[in-house]
C-alpha atoms as a PDB file:
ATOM      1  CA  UNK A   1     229.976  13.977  69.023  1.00  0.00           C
ATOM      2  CA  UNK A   2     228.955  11.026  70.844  1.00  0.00           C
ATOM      3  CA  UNK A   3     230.965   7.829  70.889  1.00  0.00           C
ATOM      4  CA  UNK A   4     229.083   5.424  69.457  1.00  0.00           C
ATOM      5  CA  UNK A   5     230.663   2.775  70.304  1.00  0.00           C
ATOM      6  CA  UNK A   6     229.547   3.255  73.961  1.00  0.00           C
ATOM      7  CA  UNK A   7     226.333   2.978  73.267  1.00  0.00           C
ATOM      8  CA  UNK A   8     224.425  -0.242  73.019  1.00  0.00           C
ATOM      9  CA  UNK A   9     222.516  -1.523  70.379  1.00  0.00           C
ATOM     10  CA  UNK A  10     218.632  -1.770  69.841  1.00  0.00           C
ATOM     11  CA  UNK A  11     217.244  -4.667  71.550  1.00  0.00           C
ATOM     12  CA  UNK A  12     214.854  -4.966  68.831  1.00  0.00           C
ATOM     13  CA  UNK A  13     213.353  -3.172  65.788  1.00  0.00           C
ATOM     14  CA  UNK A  14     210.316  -0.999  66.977  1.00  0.00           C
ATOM     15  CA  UNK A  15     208.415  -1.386  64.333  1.00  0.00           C
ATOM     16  CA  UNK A  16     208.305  -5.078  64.828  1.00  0.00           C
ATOM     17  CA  UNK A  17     206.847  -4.320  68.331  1.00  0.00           C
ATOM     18  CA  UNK A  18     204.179  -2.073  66.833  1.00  0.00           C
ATOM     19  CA  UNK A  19     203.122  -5.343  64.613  1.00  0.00           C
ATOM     20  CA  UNK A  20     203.451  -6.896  67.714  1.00  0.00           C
ATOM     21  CA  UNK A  21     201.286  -4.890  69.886  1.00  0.00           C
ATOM     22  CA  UNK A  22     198.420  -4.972  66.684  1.00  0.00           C
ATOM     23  CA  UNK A  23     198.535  -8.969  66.603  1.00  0.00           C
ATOM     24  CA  UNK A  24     198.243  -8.909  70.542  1.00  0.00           C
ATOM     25  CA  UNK A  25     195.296  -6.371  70.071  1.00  0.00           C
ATOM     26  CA  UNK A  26     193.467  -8.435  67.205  1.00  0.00           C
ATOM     27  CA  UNK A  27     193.975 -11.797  69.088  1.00  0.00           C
ATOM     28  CA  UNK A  28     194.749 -13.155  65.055  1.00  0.00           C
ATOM     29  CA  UNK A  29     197.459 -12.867  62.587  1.00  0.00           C
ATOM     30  CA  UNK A  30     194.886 -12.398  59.801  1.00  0.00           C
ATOM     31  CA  UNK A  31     192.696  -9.687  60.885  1.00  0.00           C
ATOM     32  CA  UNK A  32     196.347  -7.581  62.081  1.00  0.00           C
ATOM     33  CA  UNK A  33     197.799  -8.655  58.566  1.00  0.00           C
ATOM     34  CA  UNK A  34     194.466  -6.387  57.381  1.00  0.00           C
ATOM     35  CA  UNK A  35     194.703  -3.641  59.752  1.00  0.00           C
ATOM     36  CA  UNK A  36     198.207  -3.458  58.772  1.00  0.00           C
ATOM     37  CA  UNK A  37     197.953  -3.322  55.142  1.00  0.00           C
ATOM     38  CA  UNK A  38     200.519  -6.347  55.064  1.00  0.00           C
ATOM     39  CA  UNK A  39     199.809 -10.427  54.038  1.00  0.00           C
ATOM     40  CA  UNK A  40     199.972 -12.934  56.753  1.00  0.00           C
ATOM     41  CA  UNK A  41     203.014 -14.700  56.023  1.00  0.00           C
ATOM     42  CA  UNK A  42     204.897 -10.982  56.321  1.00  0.00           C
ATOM     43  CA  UNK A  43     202.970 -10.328  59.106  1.00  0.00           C
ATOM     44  CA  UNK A  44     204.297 -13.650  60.838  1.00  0.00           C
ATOM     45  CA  UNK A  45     207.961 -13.545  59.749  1.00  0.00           C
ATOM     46  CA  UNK A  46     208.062 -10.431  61.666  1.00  0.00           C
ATOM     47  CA  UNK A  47     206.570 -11.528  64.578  1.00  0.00           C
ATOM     48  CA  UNK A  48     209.313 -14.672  64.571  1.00  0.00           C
ATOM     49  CA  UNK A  49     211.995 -11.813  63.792  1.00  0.00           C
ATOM     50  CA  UNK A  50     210.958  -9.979  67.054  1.00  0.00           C
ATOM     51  CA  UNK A  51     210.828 -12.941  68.653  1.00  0.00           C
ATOM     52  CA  UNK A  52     214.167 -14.722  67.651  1.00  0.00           C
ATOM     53  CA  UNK A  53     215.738 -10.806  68.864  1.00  0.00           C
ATOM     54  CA  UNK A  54     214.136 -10.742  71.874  1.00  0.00           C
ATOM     55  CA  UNK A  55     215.018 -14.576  72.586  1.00  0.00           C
ATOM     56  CA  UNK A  56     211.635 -15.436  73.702  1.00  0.00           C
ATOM     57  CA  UNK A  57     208.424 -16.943  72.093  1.00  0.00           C
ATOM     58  CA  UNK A  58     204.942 -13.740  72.376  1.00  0.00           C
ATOM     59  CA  UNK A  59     202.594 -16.195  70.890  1.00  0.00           C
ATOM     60  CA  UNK A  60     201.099 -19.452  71.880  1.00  0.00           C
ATOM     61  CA  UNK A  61     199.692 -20.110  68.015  1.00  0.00           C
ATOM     62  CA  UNK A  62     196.359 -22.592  68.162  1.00  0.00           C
ATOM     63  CA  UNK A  63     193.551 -23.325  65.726  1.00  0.00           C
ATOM     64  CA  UNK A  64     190.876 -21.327  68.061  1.00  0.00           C
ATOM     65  CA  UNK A  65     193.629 -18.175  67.881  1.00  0.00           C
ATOM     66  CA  UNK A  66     197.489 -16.246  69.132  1.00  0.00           C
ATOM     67  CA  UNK A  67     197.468 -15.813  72.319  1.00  0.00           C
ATOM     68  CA  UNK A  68     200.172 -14.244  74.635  1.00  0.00           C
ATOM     69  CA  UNK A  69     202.866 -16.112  76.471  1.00  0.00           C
ATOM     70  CA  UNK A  70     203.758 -15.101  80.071  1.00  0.00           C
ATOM     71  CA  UNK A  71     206.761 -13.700  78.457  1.00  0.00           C
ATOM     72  CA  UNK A  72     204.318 -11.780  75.798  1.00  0.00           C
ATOM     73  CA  UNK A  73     202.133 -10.753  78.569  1.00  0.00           C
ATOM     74  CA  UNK A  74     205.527  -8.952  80.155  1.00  0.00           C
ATOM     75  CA  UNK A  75     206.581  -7.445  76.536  1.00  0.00           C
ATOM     76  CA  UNK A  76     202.942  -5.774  76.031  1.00  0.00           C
ATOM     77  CA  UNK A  77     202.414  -2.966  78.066  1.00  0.00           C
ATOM     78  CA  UNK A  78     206.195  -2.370  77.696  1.00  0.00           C
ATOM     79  CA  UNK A  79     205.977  -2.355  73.949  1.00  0.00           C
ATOM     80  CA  UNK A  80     203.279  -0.140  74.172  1.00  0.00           C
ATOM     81  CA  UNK A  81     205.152   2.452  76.326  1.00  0.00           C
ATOM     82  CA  UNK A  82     207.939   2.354  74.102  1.00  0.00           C
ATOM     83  CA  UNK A  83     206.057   3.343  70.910  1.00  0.00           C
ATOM     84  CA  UNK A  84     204.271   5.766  73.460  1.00  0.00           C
ATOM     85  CA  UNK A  85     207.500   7.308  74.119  1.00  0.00           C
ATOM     86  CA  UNK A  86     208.772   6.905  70.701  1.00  0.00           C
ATOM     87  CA  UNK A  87     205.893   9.517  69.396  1.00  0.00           C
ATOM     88  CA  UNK A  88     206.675  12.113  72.110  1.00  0.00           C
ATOM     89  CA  UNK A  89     210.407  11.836  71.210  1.00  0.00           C
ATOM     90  CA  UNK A  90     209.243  12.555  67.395  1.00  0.00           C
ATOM     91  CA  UNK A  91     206.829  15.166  68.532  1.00  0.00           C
ATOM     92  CA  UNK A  92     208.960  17.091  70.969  1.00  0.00           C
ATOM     93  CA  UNK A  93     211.620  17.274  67.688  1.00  0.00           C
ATOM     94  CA  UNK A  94     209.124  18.596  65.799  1.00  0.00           C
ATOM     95  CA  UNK A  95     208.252  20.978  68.254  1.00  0.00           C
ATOM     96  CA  UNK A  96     211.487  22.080  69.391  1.00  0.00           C
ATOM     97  CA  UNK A  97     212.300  22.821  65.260  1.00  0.00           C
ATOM     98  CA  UNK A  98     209.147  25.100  65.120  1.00  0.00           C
ATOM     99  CA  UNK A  99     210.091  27.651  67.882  1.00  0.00           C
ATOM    100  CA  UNK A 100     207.993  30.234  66.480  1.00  0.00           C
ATOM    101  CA  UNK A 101     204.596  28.338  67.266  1.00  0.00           C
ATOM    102  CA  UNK A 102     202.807  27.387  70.847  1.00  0.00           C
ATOM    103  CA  UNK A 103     199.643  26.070  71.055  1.00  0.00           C
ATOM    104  CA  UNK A 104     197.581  26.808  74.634  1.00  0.00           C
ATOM    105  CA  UNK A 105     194.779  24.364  75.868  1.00  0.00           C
ATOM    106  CA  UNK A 106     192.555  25.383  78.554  1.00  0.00           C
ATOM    107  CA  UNK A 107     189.516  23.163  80.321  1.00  0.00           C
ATOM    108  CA  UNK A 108     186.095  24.103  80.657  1.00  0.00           C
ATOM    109  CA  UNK A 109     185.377  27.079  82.538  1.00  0.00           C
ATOM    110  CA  UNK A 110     188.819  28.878  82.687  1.00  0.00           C
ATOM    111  CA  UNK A 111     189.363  31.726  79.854  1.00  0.00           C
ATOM    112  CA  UNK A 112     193.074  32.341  78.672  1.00  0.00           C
ATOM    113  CA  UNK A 113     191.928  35.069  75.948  1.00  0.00           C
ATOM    114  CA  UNK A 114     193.853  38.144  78.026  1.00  0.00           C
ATOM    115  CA  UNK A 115     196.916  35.777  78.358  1.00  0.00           C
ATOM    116  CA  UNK A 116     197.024  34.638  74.197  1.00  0.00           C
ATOM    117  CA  UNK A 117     195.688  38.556  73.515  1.00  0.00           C
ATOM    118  CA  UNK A 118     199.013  39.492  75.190  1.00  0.00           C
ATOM    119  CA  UNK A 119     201.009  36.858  73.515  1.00  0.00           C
ATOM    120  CA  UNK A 120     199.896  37.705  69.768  1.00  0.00           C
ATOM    121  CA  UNK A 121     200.605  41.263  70.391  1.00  0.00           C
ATOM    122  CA  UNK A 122     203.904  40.545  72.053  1.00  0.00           C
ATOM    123  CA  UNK A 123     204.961  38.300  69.071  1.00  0.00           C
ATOM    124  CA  UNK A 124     203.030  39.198  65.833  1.00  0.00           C
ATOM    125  CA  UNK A 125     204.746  36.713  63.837  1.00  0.00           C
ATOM    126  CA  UNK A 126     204.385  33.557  65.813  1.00  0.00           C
ATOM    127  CA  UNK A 127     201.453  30.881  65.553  1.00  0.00           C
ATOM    128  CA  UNK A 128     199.886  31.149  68.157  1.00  0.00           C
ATOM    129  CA  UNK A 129     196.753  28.355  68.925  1.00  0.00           C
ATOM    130  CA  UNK A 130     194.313  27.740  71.450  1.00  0.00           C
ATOM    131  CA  UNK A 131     192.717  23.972  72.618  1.00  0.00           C
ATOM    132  CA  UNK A 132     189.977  23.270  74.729  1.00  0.00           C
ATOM    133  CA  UNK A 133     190.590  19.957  76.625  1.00  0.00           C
ATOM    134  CA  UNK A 134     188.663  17.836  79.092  1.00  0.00           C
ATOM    135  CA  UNK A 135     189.432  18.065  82.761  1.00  0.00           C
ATOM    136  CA  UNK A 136     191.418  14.796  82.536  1.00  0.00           C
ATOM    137  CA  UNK A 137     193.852  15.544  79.700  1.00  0.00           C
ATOM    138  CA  UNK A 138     195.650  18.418  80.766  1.00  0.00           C
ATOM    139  CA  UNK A 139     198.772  16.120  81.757  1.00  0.00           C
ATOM    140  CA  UNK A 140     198.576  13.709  78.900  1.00  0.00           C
ATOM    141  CA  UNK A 141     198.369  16.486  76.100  1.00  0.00           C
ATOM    142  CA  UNK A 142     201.395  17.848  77.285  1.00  0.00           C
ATOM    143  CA  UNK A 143     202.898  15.103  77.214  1.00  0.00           C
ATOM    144  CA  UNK A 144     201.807  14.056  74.011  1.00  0.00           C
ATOM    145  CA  UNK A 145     202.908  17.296  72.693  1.00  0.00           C
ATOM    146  CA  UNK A 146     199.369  18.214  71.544  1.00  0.00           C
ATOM    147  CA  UNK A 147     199.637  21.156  73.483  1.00  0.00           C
ATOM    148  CA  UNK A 148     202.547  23.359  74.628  1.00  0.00           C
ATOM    149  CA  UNK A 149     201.127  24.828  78.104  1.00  0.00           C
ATOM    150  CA  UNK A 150     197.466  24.189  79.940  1.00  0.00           C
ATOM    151  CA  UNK A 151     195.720  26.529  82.063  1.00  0.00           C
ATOM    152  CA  UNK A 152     193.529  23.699  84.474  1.00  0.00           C
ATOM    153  CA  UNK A 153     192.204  23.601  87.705  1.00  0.00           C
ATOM    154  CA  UNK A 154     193.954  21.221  89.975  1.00  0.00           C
ATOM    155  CA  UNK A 155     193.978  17.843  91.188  1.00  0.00           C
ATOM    156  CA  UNK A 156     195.530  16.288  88.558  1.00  0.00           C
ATOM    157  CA  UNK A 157     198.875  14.213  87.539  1.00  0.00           C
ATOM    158  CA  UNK A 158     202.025  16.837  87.934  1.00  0.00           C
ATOM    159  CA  UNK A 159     205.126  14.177  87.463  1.00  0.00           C
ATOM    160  CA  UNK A 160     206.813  15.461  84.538  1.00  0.00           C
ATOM    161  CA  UNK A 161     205.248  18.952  84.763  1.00  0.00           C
ATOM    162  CA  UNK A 162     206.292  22.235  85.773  1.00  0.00           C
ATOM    163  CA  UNK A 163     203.237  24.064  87.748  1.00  0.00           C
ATOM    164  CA  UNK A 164     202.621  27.700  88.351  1.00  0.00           C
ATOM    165  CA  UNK A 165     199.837  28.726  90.333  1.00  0.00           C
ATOM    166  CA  UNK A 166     197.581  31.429  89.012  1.00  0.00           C
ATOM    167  CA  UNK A 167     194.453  32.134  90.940  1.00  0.00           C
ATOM    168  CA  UNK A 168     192.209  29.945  93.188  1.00  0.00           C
ATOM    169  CA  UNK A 169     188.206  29.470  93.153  1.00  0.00           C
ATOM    170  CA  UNK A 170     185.740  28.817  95.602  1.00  0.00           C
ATOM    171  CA  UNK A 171     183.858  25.642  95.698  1.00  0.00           C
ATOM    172  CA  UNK A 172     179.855  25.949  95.733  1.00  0.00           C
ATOM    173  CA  UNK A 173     177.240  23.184  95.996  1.00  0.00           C
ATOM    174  CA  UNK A 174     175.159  22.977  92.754  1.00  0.00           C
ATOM    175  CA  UNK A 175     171.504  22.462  93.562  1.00  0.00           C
ATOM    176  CA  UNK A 176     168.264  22.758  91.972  1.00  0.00           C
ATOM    177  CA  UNK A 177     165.641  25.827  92.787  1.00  0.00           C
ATOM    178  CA  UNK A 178     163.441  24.204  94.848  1.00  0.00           C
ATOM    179  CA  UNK A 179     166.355  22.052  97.149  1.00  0.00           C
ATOM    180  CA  UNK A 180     166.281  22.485 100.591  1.00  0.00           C
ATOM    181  CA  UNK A 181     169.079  24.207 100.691  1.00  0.00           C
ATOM    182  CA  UNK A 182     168.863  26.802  97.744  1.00  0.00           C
ATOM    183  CA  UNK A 183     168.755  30.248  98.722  1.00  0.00           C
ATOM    184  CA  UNK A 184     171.101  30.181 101.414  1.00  0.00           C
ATOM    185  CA  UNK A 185     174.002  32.272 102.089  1.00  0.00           C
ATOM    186  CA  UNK A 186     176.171  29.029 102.744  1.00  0.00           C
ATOM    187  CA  UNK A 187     176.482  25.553 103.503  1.00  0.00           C
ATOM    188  CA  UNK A 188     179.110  23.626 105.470  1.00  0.00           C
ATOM    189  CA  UNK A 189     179.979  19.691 104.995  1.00  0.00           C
ATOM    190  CA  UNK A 190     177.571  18.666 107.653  1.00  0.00           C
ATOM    191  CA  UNK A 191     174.639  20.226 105.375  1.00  0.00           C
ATOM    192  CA  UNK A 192     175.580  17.772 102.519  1.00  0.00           C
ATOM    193  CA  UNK A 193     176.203  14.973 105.285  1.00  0.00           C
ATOM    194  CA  UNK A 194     173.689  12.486 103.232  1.00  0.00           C
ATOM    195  CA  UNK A 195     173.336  14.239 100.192  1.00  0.00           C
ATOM    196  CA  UNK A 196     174.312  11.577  97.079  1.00  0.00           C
ATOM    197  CA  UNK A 197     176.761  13.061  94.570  1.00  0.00           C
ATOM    198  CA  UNK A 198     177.443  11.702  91.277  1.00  0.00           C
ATOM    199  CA  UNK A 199     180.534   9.549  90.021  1.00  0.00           C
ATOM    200  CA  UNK A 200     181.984   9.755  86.297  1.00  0.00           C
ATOM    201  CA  UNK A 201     182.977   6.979  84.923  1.00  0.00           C
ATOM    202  CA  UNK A 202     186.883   6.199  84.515  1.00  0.00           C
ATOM    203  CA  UNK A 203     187.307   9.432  86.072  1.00  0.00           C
ATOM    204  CA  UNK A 204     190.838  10.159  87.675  1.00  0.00           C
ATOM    205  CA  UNK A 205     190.522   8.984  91.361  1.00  0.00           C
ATOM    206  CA  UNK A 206     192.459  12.058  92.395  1.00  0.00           C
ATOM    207  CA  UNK A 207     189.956  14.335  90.827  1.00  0.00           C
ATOM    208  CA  UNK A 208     187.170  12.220  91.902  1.00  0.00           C
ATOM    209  CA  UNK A 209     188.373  12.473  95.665  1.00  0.00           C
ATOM    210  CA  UNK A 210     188.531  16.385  95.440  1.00  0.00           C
ATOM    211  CA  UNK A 211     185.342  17.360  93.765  1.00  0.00           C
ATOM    212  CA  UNK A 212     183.877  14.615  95.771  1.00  0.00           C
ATOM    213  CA  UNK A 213     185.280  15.614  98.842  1.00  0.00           C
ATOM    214  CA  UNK A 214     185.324  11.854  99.485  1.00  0.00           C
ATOM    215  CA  UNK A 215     186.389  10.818 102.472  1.00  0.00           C
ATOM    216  CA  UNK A 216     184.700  13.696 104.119  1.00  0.00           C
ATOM    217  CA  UNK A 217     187.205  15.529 107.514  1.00  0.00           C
ATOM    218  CA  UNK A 218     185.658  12.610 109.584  1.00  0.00           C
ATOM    219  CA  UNK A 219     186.829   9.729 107.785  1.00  0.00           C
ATOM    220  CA  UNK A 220     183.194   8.606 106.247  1.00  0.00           C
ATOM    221  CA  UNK A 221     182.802   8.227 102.408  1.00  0.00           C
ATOM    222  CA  UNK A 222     180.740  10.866 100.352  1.00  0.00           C
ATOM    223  CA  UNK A 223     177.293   9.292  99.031  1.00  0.00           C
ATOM    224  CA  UNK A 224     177.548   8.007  96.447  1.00  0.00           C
ATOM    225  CA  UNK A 225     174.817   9.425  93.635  1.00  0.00           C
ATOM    226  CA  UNK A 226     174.596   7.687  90.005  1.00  0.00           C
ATOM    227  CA  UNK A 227     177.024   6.597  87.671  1.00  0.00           C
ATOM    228  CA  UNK A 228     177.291   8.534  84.765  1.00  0.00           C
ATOM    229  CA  UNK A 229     179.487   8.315  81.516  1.00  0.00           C
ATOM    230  CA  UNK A 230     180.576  11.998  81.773  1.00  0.00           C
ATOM    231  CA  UNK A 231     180.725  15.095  84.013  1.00  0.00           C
ATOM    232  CA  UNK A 232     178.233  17.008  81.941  1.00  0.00           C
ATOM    233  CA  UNK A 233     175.865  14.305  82.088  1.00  0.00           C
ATOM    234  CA  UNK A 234     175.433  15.066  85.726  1.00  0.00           C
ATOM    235  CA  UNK A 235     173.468  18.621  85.466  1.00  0.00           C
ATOM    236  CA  UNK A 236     169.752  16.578  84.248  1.00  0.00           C
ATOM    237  CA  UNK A 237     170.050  14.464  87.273  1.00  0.00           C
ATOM    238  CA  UNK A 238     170.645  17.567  89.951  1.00  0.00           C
ATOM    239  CA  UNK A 239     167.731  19.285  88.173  1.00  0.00           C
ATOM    240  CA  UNK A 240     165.784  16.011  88.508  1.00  0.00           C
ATOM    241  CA  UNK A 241     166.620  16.271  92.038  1.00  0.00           C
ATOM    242  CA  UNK A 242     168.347  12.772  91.934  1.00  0.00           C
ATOM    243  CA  UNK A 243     171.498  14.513  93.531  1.00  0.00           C
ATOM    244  CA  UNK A 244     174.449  17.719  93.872  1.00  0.00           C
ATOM    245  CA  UNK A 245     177.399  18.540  92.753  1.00  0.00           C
ATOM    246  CA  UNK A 246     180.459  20.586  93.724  1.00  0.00           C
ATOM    247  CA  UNK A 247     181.786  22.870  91.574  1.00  0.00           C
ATOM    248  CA  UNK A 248     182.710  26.621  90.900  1.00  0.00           C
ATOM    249  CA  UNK A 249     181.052  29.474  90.453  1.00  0.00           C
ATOM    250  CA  UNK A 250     182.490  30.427  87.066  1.00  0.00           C
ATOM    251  CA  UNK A 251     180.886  27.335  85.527  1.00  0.00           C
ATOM    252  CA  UNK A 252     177.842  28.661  83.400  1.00  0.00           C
ATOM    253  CA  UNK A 253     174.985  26.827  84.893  1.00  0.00           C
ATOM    254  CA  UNK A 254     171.035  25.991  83.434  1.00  0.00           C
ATOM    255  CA  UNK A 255     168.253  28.247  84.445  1.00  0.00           C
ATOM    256  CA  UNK A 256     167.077  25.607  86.580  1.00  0.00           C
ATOM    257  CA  UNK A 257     170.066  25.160  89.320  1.00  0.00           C
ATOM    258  CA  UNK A 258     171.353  27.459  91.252  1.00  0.00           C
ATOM    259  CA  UNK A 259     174.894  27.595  93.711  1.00  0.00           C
ATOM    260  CA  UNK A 260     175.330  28.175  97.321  1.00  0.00           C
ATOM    261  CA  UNK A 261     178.999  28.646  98.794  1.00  0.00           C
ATOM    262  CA  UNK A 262     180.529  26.070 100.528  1.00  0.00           C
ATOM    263  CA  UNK A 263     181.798  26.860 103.574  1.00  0.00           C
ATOM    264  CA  UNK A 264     185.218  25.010 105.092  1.00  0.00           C
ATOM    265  CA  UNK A 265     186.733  23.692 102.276  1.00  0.00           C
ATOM    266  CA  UNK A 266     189.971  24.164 100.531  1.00  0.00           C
ATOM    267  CA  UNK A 267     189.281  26.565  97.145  1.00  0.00           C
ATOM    268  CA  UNK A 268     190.069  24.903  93.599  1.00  0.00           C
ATOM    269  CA  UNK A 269     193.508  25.814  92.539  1.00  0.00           C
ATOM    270  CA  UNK A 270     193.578  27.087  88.849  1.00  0.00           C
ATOM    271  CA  UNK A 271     197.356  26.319  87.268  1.00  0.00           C
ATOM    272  CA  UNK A 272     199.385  26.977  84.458  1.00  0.00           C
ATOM    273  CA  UNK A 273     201.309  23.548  83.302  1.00  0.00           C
ATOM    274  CA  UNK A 274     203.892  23.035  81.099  1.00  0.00           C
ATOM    275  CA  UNK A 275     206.362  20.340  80.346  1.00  0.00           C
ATOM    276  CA  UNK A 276     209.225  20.034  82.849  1.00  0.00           C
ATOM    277  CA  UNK A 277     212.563  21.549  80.856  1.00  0.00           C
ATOM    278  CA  UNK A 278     210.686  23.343  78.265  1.00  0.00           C
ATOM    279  CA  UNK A 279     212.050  26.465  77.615  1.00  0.00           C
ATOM    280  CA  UNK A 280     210.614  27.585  74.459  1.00  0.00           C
ATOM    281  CA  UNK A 281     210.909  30.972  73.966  1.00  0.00           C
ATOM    282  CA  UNK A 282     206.777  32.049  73.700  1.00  0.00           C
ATOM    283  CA  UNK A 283     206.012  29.372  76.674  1.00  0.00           C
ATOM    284  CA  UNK A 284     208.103  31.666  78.794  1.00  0.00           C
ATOM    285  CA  UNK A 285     206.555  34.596  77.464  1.00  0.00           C
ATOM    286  CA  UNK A 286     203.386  33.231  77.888  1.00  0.00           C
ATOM    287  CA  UNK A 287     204.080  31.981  81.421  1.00  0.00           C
ATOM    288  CA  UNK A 288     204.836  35.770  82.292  1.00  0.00           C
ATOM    289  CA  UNK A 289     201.721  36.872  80.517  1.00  0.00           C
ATOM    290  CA  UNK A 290     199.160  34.177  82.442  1.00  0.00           C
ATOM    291  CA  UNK A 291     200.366  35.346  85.771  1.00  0.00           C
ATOM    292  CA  UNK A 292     199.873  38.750  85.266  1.00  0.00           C
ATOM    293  CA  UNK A 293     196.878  38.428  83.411  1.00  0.00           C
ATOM    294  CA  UNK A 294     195.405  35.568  84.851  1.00  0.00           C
ATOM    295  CA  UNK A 295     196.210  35.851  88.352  1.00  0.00           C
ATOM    296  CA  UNK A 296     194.047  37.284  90.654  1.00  0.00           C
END
């Protein structure tokens, strides 16, 4: 059993830096006090609390409002990542106490069914769940513990991960029927040389870059098309003929665009990810299952 005696002491009560983080969020002791189900004068002897603990003063208090201190402008995003990593602890407890249950997301596009078909029949008794996720969460869910594995297509965050590759996918230009360049048997780079593609909002810059293709081989940056909210919201403006896309060819497309392969590019890598260390028993299982199912 651990000697604790060896082991140092909490800095500071988390919870106080959860009411710390709402107060810095609200900008105002008595709108956090509401959001927190608490009074005002609690709500500020805590805040002192965490303060006297931490030896430091979070708040500049004025009339007009709380704002942060330098110091208080350090503490946030740490705080934050503390309670962060405070919920994955919890959830990874949880998860590692329910051995018997795994739940699989997948992004749009990529089916897992022969994989979790496998699974179920391999282990009748287990729970076995599936979760569809946007192309941005796969890392994030994982490490959130909403899901136990995610099949994805690559580029995105691996730290913390462990990766298995599964199949890959060419990429095709998405165009409507009547572009220029529908109907052929391929395109190359220099085809698309000054055709604008679309940029998503937010979206992960590595992701971006890849589906992008921005820079191009030559060192000049793709066109850019318009900015949209969302990478769904991008299919009205290539059948408007505003611009392309890249993409695969297992993506269910509208009546009205068509593909044509691209020629000279590297292939989207599809990827089984789990966390890093995780050796529940069904995420092995399933690992075994998605490459033999999965892979092509």
């Amino acid at each position: 059993m651990p000697d604790s005696s060896q082991s140092p002491a909490p800095a500071f009560d988390l919870r106080l830096a959860w009411c710390f983080t709402v107060v810095a969020e609200y900008g105002h002791f008595g709108r956090a006090a509401e959001a927190l189900h608490t009074t005002q004068p609690s709500l500020s002897r805590q805040i002192r609390r965490l303060e006297q603990q931490l030896g430091v003063c979070l708040f500049e208090r004025t009339p007009q409002g709380n704002h942060l201190t330098e110091a208080g402008e350090v503490f946030l995003p740490l705080a934050t990542e503390l309670l962060h990593a405070a919920d994955r602890a919890a959830a990874g407890a949880r998860a590692a106490d329910r051995p018997g249950r795994i739940t699989i997301g997948h992004t749009p596009g990529i089916i897992v069914t022969p994989a979790v078909r496998e699974l179920r029949h391999a282990h009748p008794d287990a729970e076995v769940h599936t979760r569809q996720l946007t192309p941005d969460e796969p890392r994030p869910a994982l490490l959130d513990h909403r899901v136990d594995a995610v099949v994805a297509r690559l580029p995105f965050p691996t730290d913390g991960l462990e990766v298995t590759a599964l199949y890959d996918e060419p990429r095709v230009l998405v165009v409507p029927l009547d572009h220029r360049l529908a109907g052929r048997e391929s395109v190359t780079l220099a085809d698309i040389a000054d055709e604008p593609l679309p940029k998503v909002r937010g979206a992960d810059p590595l992701a971006s870059a890849f589906w992008r293709i921005d820079p191009r081989p030559d060192g000049r940056p793709a066109p850019d098309g318009p900015l949209i909210d969302a990478a769904a919201d991008q299919f009205e403006l290539i059948a408007g003929g505003q611009a392309v896309t890249i993409s695969v060819p297992s993506h269910t497309l509208r009546p009205d665009l068509t593909t044509v392969p691209l020629d000279g590019v590297e292939p989207s890598h599809v990827v089984l990810a789990t966390r890093a260390h995780d050796r529940n028993r069904l995420m092995t299982a399933f690992r075994s299952y998605a490459t033999s199912a999965l892979g092509r």
